[in-house]
C-alpha atoms as a PDB file:
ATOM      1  CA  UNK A   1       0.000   0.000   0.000  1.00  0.00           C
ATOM      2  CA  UNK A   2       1.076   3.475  -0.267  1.00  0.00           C
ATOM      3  CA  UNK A   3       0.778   6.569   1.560  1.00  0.00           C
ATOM      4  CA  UNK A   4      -1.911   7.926  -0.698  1.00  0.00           C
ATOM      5  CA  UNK A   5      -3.815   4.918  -0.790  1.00  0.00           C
ATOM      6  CA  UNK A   6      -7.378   5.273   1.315  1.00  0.00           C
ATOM      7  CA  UNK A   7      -9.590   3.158   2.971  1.00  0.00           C
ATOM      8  CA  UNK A   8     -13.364   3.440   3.753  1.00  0.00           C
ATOM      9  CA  UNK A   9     -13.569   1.537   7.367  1.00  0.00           C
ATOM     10  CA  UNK A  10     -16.783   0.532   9.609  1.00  0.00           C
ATOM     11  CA  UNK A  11     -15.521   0.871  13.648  1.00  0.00           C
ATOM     12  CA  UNK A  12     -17.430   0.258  16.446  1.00  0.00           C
ATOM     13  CA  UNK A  13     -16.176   2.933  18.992  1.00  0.00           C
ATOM     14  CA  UNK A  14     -17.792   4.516  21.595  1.00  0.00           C
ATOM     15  CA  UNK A  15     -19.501   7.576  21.292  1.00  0.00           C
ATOM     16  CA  UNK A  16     -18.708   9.670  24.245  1.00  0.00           C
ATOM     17  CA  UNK A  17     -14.675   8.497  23.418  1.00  0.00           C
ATOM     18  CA  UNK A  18     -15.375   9.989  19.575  1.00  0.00           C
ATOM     19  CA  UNK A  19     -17.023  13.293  21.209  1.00  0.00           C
ATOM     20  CA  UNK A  20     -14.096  13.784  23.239  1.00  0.00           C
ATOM     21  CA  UNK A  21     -11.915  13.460  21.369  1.00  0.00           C
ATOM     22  CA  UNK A  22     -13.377  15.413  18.310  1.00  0.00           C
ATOM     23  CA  UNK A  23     -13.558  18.050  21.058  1.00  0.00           C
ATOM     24  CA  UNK A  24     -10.604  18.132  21.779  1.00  0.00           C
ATOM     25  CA  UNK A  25      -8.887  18.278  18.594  1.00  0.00           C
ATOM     26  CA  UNK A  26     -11.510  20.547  17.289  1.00  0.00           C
ATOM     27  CA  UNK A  27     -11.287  18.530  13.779  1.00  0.00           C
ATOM     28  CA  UNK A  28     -13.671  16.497  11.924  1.00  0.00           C
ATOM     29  CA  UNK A  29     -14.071  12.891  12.921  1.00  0.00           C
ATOM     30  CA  UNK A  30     -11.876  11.909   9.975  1.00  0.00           C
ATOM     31  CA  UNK A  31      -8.957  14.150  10.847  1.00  0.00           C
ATOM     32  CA  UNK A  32      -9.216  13.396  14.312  1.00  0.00           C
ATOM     33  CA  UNK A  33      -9.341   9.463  13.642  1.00  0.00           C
ATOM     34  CA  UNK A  34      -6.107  10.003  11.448  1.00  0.00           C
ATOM     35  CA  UNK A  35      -4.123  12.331  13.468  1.00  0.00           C
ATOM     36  CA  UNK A  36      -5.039   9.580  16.505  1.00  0.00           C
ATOM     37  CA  UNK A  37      -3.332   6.939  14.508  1.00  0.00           C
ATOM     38  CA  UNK A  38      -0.660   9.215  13.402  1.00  0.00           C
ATOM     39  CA  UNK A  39       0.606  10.327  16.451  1.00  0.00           C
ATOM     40  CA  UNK A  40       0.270   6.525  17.786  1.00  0.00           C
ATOM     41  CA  UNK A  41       2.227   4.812  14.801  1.00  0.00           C
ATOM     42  CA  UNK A  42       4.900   7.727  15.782  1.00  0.00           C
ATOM     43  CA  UNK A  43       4.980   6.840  19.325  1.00  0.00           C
ATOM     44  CA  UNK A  44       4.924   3.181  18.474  1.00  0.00           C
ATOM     45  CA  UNK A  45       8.419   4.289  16.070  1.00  0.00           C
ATOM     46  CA  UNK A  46       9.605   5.671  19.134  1.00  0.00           C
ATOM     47  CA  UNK A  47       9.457   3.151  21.552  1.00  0.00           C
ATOM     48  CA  UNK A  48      11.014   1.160  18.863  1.00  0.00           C
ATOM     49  CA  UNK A  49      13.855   3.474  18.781  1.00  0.00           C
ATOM     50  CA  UNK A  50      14.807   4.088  21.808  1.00  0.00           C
ATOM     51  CA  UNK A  51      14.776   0.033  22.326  1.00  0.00           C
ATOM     52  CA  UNK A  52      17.102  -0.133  20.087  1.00  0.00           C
ATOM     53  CA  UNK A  53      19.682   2.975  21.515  1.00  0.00           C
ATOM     54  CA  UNK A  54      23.342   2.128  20.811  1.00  0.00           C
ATOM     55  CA  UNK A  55      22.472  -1.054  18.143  1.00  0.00           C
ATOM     56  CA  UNK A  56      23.449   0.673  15.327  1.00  0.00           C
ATOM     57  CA  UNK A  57      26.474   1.612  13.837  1.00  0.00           C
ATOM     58  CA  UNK A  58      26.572   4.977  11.501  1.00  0.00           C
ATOM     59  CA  UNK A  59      29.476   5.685  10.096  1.00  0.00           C
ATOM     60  CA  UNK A  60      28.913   9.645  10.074  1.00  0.00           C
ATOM     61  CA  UNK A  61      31.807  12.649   9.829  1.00  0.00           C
ATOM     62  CA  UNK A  62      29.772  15.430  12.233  1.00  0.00           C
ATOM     63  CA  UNK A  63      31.908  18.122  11.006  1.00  0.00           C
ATOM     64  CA  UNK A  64      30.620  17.086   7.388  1.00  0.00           C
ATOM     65  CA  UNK A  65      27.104  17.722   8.865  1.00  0.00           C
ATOM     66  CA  UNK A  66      27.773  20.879  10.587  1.00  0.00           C
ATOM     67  CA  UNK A  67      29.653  22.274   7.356  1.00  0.00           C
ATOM     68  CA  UNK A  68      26.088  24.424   6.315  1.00  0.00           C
ATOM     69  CA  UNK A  69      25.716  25.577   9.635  1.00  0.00           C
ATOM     70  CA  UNK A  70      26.834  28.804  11.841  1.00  0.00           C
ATOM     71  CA  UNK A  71      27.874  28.373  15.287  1.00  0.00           C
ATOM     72  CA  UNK A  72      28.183  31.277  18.325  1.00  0.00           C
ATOM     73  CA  UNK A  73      31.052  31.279  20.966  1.00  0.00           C
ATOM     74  CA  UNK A  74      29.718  28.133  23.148  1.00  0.00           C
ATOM     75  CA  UNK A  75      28.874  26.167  20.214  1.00  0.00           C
ATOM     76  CA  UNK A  76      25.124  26.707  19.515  1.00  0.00           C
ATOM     77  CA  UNK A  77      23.626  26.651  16.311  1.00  0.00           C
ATOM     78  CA  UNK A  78      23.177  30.080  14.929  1.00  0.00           C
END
């Protein structure tokens, strides 16, 4: 599937959790529905990265990374 790709879905939620919800985000039900499952599959991500802290290797020259970049006296991005 791709990003783009939609699905029409039948839930069975409950109403007052909906209502709150939608309240709270002040969006439509659809918007609220997706930003509920965005935010979750991001959280899920992070849980999954911080499980994984210090597993991976990256072979990375910081001062390459920095080269675009403007520091002040203590070292803080500009």
């Amino acid at each position: 599937m791709r990003m783009n790709d939609v699905r029409k879905i039948t839930a069975i939620l409950p109403a007052r959790l909906l209502a709150t919800a939608q309240i709270n985000s002040g969006a439509s039900l659809t918007q609220t529905l997706r930003t509920a499952l965005e935010q979750y599959n991001h959280s899920e991500w992070c849980r999954k990265m911080l499980a994984a802290q210090g597993r991976f290797k990256l072979d990375i020259d910081l001062d390459d990374l920095r080269e675009d970049r403007e520091f002040d006296a203590q070292g803080n991005v500009l």
